[in-house]
Protein backbone atom coordinates (compact mmCIF):
# COMPACT_ATOMS: atom_id res chain seq x y z
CA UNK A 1 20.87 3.55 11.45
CA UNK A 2 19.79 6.83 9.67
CA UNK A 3 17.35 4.99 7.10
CA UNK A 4 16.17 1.74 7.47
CA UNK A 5 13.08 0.99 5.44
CA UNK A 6 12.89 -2.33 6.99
CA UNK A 7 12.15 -1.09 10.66
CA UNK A 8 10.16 1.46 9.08
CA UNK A 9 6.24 0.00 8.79
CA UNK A 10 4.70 3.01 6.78
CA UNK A 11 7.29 1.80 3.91
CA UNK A 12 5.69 -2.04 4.06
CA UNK A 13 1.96 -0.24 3.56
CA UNK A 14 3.73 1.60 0.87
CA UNK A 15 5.07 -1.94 -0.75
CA UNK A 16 1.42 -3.48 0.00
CA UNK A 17 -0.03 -0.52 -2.11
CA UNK A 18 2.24 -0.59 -4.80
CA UNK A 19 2.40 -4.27 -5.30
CA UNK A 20 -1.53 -3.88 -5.76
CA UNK A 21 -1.64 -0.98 -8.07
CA UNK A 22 1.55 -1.98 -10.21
CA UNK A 23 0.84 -3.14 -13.82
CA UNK A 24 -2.36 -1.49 -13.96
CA UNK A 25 -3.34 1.29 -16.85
CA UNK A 26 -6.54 3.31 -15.63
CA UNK A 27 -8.19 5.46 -17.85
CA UNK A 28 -9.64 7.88 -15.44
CA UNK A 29 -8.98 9.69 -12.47
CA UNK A 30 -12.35 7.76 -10.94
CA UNK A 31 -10.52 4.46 -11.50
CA UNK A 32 -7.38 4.76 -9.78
CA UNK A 33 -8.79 6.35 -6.98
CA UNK A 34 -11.16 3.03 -6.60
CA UNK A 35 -8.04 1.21 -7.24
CA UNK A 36 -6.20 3.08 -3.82
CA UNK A 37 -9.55 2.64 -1.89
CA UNK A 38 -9.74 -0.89 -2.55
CA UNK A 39 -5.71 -1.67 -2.45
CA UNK A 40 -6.46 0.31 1.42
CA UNK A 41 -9.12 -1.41 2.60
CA UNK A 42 -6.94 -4.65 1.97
CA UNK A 43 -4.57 -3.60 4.91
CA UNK A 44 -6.54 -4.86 7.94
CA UNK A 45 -5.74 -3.88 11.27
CA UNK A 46 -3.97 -7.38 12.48
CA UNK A 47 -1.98 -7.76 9.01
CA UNK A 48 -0.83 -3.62 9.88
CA UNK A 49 -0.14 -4.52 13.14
CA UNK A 50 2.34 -7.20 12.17
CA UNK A 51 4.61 -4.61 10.68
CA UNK A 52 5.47 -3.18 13.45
């Protein structure tokens, strides 16, 4: 197929990080980056792994 998203497993880290960041109002540029680090370091290496 010439796009599948679901055989694709950058586009599940994708849905992982925006499920985690949706909803949220930050009111710096210090925040949301915390926000992404933390939202990140939630995708372990066996839960990646699983994607594929």
């Amino acid at each position: 197929p010439s796009y599948s998203p679901e055989l694709n497993p950058v586009e599940e880290c994708w849905r992982q990080l925006q499920a985690a960041l949706s909803n949220r109002f930050f009111d710096s540029l210090d925040e949301l980056t915390t926000a992404i680090d933390t939202a990140l370091e939630q995708l372990s290496v066996p839960k990646v792994s699983n994607y594929f």
